[in-house]
N, C-alpha and C. Protein backbone atom coordinates (compact mmCIF):
# COMPACT_ATOMS: atom_id res chain seq x y z
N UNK A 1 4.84 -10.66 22.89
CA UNK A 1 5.23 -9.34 22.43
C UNK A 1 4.85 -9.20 20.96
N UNK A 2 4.45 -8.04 20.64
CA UNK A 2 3.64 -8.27 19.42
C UNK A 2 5.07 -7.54 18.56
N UNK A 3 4.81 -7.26 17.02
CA UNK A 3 6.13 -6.87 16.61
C UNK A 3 5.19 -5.49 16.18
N UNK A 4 6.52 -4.93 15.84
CA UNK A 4 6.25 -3.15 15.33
C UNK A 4 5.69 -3.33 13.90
N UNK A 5 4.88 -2.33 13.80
CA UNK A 5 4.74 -2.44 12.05
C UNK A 5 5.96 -1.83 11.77
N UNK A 6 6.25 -2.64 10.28
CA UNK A 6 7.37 -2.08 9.05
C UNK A 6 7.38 -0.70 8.86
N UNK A 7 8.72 -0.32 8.72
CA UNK A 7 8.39 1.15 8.37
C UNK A 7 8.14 1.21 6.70
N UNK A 8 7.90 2.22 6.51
CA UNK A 8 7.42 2.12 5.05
C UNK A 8 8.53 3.31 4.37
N UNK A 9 8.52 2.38 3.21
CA UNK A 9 10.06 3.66 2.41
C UNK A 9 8.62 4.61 1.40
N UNK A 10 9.25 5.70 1.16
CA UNK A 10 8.84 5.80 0.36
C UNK A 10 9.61 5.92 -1.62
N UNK A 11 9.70 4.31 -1.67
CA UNK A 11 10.58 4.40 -2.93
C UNK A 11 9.60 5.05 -4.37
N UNK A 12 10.05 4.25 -5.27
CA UNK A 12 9.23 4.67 -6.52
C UNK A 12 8.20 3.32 -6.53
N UNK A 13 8.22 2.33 -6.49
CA UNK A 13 7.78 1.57 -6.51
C UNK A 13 6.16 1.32 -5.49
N UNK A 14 6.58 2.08 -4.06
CA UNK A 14 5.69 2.45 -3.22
C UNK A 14 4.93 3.48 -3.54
N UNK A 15 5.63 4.48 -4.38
CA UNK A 15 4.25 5.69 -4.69
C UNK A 15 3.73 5.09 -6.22
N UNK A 16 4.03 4.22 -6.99
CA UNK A 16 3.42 3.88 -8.01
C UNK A 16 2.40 3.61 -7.48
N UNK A 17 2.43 2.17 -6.07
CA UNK A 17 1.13 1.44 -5.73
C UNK A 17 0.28 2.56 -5.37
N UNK A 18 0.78 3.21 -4.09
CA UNK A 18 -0.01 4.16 -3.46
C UNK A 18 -1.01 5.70 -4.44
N UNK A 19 -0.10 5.76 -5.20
CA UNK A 19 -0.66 6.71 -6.17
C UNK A 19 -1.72 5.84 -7.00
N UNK A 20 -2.03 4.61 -7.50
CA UNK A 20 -2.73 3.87 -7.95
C UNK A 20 -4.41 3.81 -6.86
N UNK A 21 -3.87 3.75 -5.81
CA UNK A 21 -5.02 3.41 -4.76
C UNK A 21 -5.99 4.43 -5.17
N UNK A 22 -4.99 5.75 -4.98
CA UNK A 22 -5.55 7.22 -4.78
C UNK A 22 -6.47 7.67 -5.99
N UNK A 23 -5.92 7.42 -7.32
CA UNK A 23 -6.55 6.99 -8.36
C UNK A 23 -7.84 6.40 -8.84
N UNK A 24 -8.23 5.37 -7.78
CA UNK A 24 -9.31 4.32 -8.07
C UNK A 24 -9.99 4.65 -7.14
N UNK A 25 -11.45 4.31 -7.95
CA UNK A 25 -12.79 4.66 -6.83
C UNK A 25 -12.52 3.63 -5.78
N UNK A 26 -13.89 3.87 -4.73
CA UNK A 26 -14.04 2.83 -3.52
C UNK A 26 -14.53 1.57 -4.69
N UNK A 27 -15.50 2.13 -5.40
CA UNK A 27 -16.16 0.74 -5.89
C UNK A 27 -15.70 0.35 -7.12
N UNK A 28 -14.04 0.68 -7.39
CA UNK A 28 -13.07 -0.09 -8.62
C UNK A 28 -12.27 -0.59 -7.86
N UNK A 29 -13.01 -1.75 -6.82
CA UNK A 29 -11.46 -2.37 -6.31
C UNK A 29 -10.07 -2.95 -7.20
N UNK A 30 -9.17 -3.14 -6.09
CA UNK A 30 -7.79 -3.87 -6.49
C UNK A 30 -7.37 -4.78 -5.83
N UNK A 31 -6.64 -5.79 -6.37
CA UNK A 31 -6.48 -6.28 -5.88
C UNK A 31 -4.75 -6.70 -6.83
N UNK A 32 -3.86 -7.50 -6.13
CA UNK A 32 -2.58 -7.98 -6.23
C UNK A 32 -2.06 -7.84 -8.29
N UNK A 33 -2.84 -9.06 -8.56
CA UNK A 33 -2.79 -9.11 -10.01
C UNK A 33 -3.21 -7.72 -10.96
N UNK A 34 -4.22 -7.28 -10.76
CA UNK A 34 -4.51 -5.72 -11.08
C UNK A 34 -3.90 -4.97 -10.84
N UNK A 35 -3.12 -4.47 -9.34
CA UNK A 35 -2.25 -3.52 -9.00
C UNK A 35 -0.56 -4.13 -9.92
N UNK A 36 -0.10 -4.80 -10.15
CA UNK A 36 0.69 -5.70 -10.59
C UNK A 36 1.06 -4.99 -12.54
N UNK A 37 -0.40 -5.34 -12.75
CA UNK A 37 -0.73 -5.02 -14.62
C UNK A 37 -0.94 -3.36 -14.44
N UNK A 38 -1.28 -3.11 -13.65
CA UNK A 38 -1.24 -1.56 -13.96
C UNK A 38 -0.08 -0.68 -13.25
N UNK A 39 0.75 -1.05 -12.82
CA UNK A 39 1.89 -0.48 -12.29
C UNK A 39 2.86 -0.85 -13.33
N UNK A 40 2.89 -2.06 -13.79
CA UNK A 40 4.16 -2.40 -14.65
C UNK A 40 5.11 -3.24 -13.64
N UNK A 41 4.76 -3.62 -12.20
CA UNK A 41 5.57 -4.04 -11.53
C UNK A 41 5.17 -6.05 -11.38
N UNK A 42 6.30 -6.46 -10.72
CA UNK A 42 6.13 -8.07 -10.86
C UNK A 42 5.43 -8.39 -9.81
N UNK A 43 4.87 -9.57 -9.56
CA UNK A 43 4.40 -9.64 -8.35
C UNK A 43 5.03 -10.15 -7.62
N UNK A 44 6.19 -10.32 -7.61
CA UNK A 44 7.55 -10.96 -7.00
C UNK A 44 7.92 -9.30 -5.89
N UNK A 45 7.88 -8.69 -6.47
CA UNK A 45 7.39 -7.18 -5.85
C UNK A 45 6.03 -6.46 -5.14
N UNK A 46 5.14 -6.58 -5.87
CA UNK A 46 3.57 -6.28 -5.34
C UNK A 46 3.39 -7.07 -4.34
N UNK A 47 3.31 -8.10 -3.86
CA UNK A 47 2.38 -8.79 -3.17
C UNK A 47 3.28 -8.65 -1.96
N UNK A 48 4.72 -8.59 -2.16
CA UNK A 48 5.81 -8.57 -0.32
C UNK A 48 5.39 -6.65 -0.16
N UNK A 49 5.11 -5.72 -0.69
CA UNK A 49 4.62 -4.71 -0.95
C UNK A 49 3.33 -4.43 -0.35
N UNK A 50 2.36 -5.28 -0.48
CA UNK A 50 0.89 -4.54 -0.37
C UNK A 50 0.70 -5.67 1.24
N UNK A 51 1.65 -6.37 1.72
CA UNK A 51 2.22 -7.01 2.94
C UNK A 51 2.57 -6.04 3.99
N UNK A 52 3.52 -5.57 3.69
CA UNK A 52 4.38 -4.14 4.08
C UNK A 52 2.95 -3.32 4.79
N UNK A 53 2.24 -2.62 3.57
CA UNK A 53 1.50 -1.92 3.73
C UNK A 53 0.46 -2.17 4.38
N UNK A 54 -0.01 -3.66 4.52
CA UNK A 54 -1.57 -3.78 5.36
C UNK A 54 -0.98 -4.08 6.75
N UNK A 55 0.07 -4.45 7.14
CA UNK A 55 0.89 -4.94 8.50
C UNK A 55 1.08 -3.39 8.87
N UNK A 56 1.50 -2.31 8.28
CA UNK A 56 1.52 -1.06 8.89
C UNK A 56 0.24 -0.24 8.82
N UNK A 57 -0.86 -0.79 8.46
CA UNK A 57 -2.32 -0.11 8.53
C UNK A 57 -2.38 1.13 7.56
N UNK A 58 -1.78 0.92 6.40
CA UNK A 58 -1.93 1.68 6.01
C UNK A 58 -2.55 1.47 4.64
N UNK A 59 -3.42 0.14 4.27
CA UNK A 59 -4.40 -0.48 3.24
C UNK A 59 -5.19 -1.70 4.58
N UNK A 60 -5.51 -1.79 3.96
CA UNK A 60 -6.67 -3.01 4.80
C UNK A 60 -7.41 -4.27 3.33
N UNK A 61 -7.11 -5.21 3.62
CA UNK A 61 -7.14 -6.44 2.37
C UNK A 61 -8.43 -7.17 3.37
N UNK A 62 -9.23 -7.37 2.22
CA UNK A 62 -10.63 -8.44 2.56
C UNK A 62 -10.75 -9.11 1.11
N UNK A 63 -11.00 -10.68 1.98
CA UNK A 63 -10.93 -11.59 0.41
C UNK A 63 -12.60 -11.54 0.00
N UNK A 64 -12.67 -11.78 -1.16
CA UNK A 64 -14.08 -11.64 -1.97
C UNK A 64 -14.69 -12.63 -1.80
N UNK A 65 -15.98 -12.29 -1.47
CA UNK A 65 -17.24 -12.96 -1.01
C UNK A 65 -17.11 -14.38 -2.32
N UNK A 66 -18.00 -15.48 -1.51
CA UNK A 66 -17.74 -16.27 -2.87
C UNK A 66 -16.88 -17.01 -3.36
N UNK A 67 -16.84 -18.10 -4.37
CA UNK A 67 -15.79 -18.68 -4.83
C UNK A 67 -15.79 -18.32 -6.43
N UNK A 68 -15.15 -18.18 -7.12
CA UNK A 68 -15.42 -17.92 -8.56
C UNK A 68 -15.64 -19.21 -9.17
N UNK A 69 -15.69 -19.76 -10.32
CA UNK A 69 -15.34 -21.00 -10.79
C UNK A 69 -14.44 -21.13 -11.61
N UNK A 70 -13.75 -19.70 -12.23
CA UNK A 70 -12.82 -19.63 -13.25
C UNK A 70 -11.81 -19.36 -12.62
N UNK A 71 -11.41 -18.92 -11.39
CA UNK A 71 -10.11 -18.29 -10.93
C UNK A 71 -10.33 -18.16 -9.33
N UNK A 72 -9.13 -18.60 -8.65
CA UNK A 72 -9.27 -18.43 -7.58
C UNK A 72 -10.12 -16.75 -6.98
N UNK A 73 -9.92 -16.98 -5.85
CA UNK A 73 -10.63 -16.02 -5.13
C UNK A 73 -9.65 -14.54 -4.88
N UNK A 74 -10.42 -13.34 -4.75
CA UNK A 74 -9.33 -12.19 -4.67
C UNK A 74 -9.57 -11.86 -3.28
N UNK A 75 -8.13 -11.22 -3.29
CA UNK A 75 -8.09 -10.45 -1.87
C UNK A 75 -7.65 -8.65 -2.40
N UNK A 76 -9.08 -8.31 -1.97
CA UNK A 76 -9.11 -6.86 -2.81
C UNK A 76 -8.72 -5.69 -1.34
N UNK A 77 -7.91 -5.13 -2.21
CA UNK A 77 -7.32 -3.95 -0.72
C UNK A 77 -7.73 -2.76 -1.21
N UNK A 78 -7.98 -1.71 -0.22
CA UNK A 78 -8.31 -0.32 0.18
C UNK A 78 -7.51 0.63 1.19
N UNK A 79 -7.51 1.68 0.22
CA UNK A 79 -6.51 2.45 1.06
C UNK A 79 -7.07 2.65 2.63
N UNK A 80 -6.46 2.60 3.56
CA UNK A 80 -7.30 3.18 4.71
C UNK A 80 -6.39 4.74 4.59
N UNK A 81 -7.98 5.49 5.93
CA UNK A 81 -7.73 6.71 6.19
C UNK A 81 -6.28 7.11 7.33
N UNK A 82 -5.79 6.21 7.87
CA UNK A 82 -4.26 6.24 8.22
C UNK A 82 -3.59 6.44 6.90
N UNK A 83 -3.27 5.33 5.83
CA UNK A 83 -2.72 5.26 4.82
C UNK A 83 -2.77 6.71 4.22
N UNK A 84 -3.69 7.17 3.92
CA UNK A 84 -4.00 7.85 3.00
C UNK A 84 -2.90 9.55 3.87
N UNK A 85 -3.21 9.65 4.95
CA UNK A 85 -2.49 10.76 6.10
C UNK A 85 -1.69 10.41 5.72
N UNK A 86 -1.12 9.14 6.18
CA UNK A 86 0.84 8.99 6.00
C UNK A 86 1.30 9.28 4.69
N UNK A 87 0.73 8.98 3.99
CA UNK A 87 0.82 9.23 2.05
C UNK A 87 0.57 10.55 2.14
N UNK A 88 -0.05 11.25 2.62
CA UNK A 88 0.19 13.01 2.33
C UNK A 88 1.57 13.48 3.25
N UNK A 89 1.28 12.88 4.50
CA UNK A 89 2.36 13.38 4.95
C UNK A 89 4.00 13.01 4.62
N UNK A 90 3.99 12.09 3.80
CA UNK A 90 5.31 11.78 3.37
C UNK A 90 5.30 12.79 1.95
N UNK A 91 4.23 12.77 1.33
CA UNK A 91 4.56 13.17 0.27
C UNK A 91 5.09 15.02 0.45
N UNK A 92 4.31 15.62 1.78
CA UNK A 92 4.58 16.99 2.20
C UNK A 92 5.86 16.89 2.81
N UNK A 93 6.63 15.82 3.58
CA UNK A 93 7.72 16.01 3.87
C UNK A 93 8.94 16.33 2.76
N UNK A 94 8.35 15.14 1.54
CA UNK A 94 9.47 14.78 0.42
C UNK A 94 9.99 16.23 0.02
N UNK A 95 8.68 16.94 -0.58
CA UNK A 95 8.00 18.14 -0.98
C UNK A 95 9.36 19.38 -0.25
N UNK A 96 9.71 18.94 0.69
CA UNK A 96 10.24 20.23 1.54
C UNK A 96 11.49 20.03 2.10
N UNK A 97 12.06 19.01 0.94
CA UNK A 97 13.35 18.23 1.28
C UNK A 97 13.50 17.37 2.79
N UNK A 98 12.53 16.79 3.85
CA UNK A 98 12.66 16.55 4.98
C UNK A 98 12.56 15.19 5.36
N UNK A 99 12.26 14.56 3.93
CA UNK A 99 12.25 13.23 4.21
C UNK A 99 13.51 12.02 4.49
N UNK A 100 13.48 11.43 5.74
CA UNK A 100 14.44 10.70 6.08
C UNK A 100 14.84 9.41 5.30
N UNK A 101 16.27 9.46 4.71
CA UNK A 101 16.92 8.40 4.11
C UNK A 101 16.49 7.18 4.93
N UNK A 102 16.10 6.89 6.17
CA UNK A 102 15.86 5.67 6.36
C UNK A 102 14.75 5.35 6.87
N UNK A 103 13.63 5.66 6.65
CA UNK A 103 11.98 5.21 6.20
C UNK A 103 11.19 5.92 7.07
N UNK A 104 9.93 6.22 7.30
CA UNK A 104 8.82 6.46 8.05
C UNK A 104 7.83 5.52 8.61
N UNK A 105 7.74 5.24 9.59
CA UNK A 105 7.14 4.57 10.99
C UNK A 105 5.89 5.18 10.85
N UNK A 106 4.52 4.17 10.98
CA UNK A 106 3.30 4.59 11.14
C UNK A 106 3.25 5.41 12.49
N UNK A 107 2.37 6.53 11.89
CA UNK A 107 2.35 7.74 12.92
C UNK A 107 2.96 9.11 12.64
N UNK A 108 4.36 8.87 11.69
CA UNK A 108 4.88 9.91 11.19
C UNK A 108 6.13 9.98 11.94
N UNK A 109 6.50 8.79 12.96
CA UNK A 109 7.87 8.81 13.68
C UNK A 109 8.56 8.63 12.67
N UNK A 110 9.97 9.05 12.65
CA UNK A 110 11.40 8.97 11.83
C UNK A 110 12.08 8.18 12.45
N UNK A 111 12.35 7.00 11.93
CA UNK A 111 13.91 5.96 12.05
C UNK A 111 14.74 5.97 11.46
């Protein structure tokens, strides 16, 4: 039995990341440590965060070609075009007072 994706809140912390994505070209990736320094958030936060978000399809993470020699290797994420729907559509729900105190389910179901 496979498990459900997470529902996703939309706190402040979640539209910092998500508003960050939206922000950055295709070809200025991000990745954990970057999203991290430019949010202001810890990665004690970011990384159980951008977890959340690729388990509910709503970013998609591919690690970088290559090994560096100075620093490990990145795992750079992109918003996907699900993500990006559910992120309007939460943000049009918020917008119109309709958003549910207890999170949104990929697809736009309410729990």
């Amino acid at each position: 039995m496979t498990e459900p994706p997470p529902k996703i809140r939309l706190t402040t912390t979640t539209r910092l990341v998500l508003d960050l994505f939206l922000a950055t070209g295709s070809d200025d990736p991000l990745w954990g440590y970057r999203i991290a320094e430019e949010t202001g958030l810890g990665p004690g936060t970011v990384y159980p965060l951008l977890e959340r978000l690729e388990k509910a399809g709503w970013i998609t993470g591919s690690w970088e070609t290559g090994i560096p020699e100075d620093r490990p290797r990145r795992r750079f994420y992109t918003l996907s075009g699900a993500g990006r729907q559910e992120y309007a559509a939460l943000q049009a729900a918020r917008g119109r007072g309709q958003l549910p105190r207890w999170g949104w389910a990929p697809g736009g179901a309410q729990r």
